[in-house]
C-alpha atoms as a PDB file:
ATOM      1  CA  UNK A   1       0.000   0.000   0.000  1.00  0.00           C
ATOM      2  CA  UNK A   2       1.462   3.310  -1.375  1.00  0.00           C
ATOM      3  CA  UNK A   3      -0.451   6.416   0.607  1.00  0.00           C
ATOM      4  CA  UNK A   4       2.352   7.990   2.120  1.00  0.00           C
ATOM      5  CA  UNK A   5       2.851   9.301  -1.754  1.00  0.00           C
ATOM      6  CA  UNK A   6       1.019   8.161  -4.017  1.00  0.00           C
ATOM      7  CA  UNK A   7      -0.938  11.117  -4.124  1.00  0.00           C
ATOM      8  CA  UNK A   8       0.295  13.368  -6.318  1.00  0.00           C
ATOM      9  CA  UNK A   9       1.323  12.721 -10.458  1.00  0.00           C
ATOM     10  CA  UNK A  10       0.892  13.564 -13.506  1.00  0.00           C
ATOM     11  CA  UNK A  11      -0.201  12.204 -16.678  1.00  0.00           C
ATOM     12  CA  UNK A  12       2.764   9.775 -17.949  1.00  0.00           C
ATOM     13  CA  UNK A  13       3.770   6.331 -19.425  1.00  0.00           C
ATOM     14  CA  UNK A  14       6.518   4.866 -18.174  1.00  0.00           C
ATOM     15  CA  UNK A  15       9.023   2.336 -18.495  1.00  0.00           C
ATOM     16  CA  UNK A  16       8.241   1.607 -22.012  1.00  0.00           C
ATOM     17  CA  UNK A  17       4.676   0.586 -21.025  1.00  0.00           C
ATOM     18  CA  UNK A  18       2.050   1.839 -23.525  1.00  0.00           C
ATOM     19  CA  UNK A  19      -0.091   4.983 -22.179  1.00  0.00           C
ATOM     20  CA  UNK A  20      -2.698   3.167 -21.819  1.00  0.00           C
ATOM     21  CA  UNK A  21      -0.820   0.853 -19.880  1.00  0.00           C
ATOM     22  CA  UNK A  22       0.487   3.398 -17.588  1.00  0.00           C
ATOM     23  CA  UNK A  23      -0.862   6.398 -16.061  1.00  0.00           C
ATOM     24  CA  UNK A  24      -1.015   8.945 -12.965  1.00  0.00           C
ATOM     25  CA  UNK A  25      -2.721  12.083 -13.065  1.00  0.00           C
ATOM     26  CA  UNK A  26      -3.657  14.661 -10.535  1.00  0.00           C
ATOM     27  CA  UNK A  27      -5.428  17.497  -9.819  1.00  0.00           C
ATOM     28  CA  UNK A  28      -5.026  20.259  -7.533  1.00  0.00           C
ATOM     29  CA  UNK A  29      -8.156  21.453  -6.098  1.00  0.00           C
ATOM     30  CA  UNK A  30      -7.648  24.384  -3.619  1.00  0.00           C
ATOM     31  CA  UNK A  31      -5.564  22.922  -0.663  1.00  0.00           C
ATOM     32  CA  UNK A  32      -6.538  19.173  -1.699  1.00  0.00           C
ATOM     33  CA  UNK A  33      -5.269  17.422  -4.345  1.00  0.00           C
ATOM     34  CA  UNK A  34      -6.791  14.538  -5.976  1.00  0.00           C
ATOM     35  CA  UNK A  35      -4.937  11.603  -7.806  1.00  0.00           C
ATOM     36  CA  UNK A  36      -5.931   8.698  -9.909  1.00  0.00           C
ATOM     37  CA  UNK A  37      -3.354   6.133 -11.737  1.00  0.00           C
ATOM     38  CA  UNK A  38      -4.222   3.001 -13.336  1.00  0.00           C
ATOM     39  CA  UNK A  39      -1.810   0.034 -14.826  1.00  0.00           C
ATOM     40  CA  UNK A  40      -2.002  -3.488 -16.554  1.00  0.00           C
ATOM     41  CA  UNK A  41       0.122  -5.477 -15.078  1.00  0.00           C
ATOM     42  CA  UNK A  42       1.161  -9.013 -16.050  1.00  0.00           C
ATOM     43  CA  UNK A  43       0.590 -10.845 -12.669  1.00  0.00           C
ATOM     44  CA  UNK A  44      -1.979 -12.952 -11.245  1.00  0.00           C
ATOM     45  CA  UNK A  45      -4.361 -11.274  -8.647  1.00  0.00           C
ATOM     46  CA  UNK A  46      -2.472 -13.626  -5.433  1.00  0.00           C
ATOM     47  CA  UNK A  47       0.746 -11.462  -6.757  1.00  0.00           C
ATOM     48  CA  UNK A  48      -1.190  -7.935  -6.795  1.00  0.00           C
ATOM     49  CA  UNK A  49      -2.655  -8.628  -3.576  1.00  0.00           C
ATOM     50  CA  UNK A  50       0.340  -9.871  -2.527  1.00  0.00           C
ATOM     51  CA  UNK A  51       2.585  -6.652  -2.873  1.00  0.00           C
ATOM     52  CA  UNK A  52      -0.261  -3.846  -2.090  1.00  0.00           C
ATOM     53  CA  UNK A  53      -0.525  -5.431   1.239  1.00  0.00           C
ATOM     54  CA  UNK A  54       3.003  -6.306   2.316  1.00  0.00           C
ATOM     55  CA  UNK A  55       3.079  -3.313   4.186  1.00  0.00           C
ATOM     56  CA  UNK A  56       5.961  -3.755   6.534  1.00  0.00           C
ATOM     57  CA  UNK A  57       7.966  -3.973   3.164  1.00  0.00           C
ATOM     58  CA  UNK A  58       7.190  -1.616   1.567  1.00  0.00           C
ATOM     59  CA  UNK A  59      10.495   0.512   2.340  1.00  0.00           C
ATOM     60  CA  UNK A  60      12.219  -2.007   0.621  1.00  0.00           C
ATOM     61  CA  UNK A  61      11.186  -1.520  -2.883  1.00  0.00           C
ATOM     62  CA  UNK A  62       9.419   1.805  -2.777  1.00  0.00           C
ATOM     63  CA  UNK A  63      11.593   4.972  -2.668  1.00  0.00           C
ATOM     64  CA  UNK A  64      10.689   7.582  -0.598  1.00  0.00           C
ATOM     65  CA  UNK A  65       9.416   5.194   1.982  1.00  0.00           C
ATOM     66  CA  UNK A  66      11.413   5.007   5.392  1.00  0.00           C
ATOM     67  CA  UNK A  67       8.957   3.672   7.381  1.00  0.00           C
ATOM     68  CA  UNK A  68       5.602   1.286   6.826  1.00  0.00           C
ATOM     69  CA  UNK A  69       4.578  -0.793  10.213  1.00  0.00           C
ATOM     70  CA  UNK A  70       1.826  -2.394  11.316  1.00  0.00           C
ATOM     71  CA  UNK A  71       0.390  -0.964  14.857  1.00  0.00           C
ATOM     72  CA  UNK A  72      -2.436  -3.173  14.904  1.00  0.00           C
ATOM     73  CA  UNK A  73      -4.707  -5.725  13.329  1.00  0.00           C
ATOM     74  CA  UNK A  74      -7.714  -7.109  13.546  1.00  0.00           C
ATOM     75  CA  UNK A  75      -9.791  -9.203  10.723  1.00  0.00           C
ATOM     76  CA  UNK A  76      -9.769  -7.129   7.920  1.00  0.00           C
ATOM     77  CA  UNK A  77      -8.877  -4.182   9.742  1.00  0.00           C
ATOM     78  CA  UNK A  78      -5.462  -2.621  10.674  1.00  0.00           C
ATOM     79  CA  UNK A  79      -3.844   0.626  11.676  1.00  0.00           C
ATOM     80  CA  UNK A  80      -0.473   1.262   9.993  1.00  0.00           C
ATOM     81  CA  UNK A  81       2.276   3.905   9.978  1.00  0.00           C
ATOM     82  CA  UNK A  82       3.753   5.229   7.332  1.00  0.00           C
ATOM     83  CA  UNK A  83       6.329   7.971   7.194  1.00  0.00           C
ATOM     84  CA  UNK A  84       8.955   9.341   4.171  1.00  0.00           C
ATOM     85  CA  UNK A  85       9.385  12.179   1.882  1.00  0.00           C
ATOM     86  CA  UNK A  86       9.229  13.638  -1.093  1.00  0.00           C
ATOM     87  CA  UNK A  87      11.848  15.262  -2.661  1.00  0.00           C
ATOM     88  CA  UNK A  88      12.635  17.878  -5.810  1.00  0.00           C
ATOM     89  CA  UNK A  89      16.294  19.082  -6.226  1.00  0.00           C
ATOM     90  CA  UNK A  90      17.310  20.455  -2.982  1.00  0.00           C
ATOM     91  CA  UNK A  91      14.025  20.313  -1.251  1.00  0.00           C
ATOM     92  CA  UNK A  92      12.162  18.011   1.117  1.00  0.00           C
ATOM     93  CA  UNK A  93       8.825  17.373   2.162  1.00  0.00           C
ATOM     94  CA  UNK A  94       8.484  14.832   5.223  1.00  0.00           C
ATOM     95  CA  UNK A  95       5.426  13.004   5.424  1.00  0.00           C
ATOM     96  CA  UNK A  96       4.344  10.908   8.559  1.00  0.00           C
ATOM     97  CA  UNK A  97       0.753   9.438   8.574  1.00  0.00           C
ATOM     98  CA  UNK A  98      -1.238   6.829  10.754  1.00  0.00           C
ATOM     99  CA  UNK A  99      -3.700   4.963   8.586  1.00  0.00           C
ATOM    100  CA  UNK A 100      -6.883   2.985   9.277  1.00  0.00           C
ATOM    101  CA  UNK A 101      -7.042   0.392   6.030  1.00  0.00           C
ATOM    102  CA  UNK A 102      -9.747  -1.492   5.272  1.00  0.00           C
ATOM    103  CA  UNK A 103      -9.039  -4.501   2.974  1.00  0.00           C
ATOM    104  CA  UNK A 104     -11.518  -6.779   0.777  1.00  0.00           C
ATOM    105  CA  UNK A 105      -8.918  -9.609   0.122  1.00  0.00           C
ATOM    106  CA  UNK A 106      -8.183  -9.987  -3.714  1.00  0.00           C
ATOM    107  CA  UNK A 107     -10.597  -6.977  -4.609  1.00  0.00           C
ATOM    108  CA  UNK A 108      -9.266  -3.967  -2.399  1.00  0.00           C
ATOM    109  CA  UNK A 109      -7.741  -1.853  -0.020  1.00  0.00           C
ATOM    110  CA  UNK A 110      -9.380   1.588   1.339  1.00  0.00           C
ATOM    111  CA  UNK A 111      -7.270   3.966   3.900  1.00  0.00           C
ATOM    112  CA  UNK A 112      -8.092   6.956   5.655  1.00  0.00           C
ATOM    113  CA  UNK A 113      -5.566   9.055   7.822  1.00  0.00           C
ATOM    114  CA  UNK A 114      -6.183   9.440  11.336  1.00  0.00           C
ATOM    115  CA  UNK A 115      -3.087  11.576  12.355  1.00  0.00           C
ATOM    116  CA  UNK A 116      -0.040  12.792  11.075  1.00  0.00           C
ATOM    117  CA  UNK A 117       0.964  16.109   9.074  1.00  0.00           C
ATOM    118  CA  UNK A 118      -1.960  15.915   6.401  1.00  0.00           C
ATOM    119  CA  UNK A 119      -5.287  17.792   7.183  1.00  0.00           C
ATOM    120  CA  UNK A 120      -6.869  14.516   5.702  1.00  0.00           C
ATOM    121  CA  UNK A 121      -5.815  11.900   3.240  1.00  0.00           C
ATOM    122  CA  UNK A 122      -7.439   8.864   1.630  1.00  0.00           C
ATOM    123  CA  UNK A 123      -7.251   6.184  -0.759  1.00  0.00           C
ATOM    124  CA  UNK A 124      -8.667   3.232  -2.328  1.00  0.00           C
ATOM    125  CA  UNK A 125      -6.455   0.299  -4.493  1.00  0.00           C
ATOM    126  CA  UNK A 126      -8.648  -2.071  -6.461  1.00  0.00           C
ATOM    127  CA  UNK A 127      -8.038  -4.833  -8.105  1.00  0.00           C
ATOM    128  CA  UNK A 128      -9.799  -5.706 -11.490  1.00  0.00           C
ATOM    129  CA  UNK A 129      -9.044  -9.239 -13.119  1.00  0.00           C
ATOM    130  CA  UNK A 130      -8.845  -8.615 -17.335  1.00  0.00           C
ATOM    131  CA  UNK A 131      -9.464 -11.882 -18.647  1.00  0.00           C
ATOM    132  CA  UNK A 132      -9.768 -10.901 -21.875  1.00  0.00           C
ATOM    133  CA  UNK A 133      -5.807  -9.567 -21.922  1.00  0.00           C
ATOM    134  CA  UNK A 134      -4.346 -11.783 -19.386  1.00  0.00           C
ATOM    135  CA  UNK A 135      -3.702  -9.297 -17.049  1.00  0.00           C
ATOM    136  CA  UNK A 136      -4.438  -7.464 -13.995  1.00  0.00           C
ATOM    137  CA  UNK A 137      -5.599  -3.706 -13.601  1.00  0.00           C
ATOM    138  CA  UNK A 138      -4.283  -1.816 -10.665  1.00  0.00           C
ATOM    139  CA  UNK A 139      -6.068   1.412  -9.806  1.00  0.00           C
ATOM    140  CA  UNK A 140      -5.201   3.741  -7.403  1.00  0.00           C
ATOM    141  CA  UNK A 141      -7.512   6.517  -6.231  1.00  0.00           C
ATOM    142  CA  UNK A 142      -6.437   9.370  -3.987  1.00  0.00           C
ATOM    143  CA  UNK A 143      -7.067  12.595  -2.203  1.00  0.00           C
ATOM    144  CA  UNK A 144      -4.440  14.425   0.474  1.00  0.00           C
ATOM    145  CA  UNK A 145      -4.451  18.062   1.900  1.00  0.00           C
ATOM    146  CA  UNK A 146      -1.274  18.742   3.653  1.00  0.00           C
ATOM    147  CA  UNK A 147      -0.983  20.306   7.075  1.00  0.00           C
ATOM    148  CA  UNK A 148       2.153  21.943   5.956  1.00  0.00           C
ATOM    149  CA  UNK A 149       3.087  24.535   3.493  1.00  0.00           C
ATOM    150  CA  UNK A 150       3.509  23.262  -0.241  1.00  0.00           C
ATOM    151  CA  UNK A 151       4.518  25.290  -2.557  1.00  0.00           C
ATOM    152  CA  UNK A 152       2.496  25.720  -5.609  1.00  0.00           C
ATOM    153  CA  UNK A 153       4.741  25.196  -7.935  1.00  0.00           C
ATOM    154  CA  UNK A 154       7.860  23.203  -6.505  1.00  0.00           C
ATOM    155  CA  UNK A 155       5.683  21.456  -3.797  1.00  0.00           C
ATOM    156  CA  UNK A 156       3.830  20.021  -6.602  1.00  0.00           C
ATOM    157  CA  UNK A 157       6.352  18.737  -8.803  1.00  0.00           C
ATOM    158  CA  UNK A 158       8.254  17.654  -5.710  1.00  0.00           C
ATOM    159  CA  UNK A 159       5.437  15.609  -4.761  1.00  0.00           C
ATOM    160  CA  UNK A 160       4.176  14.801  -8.709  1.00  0.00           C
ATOM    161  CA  UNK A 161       7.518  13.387  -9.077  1.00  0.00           C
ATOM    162  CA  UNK A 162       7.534  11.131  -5.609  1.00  0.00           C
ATOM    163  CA  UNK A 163       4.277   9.723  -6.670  1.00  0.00           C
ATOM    164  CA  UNK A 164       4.811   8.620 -10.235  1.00  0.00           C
ATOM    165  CA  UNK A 165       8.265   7.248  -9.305  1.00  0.00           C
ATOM    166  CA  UNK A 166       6.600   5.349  -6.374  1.00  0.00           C
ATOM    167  CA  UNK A 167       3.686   3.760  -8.107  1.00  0.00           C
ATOM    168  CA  UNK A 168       6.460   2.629 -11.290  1.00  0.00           C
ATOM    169  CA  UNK A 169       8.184   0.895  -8.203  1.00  0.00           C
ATOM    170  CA  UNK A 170       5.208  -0.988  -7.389  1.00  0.00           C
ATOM    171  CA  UNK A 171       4.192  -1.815 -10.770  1.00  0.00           C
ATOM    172  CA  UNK A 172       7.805  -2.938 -11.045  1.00  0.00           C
ATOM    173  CA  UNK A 173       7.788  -4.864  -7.847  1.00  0.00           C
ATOM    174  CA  UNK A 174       4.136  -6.806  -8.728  1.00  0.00           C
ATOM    175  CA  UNK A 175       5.565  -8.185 -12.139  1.00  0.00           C
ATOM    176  CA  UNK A 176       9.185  -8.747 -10.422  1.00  0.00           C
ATOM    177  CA  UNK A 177       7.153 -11.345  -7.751  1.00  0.00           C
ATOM    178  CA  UNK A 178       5.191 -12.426 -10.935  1.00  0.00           C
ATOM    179  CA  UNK A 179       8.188 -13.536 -12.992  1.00  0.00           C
ATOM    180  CA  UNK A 180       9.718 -15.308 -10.028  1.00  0.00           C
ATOM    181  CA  UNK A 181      11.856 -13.162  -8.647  1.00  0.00           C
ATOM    182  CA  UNK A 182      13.394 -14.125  -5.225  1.00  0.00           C
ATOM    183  CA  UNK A 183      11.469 -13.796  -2.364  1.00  0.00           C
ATOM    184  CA  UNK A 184       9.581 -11.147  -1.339  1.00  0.00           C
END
């Protein structure tokens, strides 16, 4: 699960995928900016599920992330902190959150932020099988309004850039697991 960042981006294909393959966009509205990004990814849903919930890893093959730990769980329920940054040239945003997540196994995973430095943030993954292509759609849906200053025009790219890099990473990291690749 990506919230810490995966809030902000732009339109984009990436990594040679086809647009249509591949995308983040965002849009600022006032303080709050909303995000949606989408990808086909050649995996099996057990794989998709499999990364978007291995929270406690998540520093290991997202950048940006320094921190992802589980406080509590119960059922289908947890409470997880998340903290990192996002970064443009010299600058630096931190962002620490506390999550409650909500997961539907194999279908999806909705957060909402109960403290941190964001006024209020929340997100939904889902899942959606493509049988027709052999492949899995991952779609992220977002909203966060900081509780610190960002700038309007560095703040964003700082954080447009975090977030597309981020979500590549996971893409990247769901069809790593799905080839074989070692481990988790």
């Amino acid at each position: 699960m990506l919230h810490v960042a995966m809030l902000l981006a732009a339109a984009h294909s990436a990594g040679g995928r086809a647009a249509e393959d591949f995308s983040v966009e965002a849009e600022r509205r006032g303080e709050r900016v909303d995000v949606r990004a989408q990808a086909a990814v050649a995996a099996p849903v057990d794989v998709v599920w499999g990364v978007i919930t291995d929270y406690e890893r998540l520093p290991r093959f997202i950048p940006g992330v320094a921190k992802s730990v589980v406080r509590s769980r119960g059922g289908n329920r947890l409470v997880l902190e998340q903290s990192g940054e996002a970064r443009f040239f010299i600058f630096s945003f931190p962002i620490e959150v506390t999550l409650e997540v909500a997961e539907r196994p194999r279908e999806s995973v909705s957060s909402r932020a109960v403290a941190g430095n964001v006024k209020s943030m929340s997100g939904r993954y889902e899942i959606h099988p493509d049988q027709a292509r052999g492949m899995v759609w991952l779609c992220y849906f977002g909203a966060i309004e900081p509780d610190f200053y960002l700038p309007p025009l560095v703040g964003m790219a700082a954080l447009r850039g975090t977030i597309e890099e981020q979500f590549a990473a996971m893409v990247a990291e769901i069809e790593r697991r799905a080839a074989g690749g070692a481990g988790k």
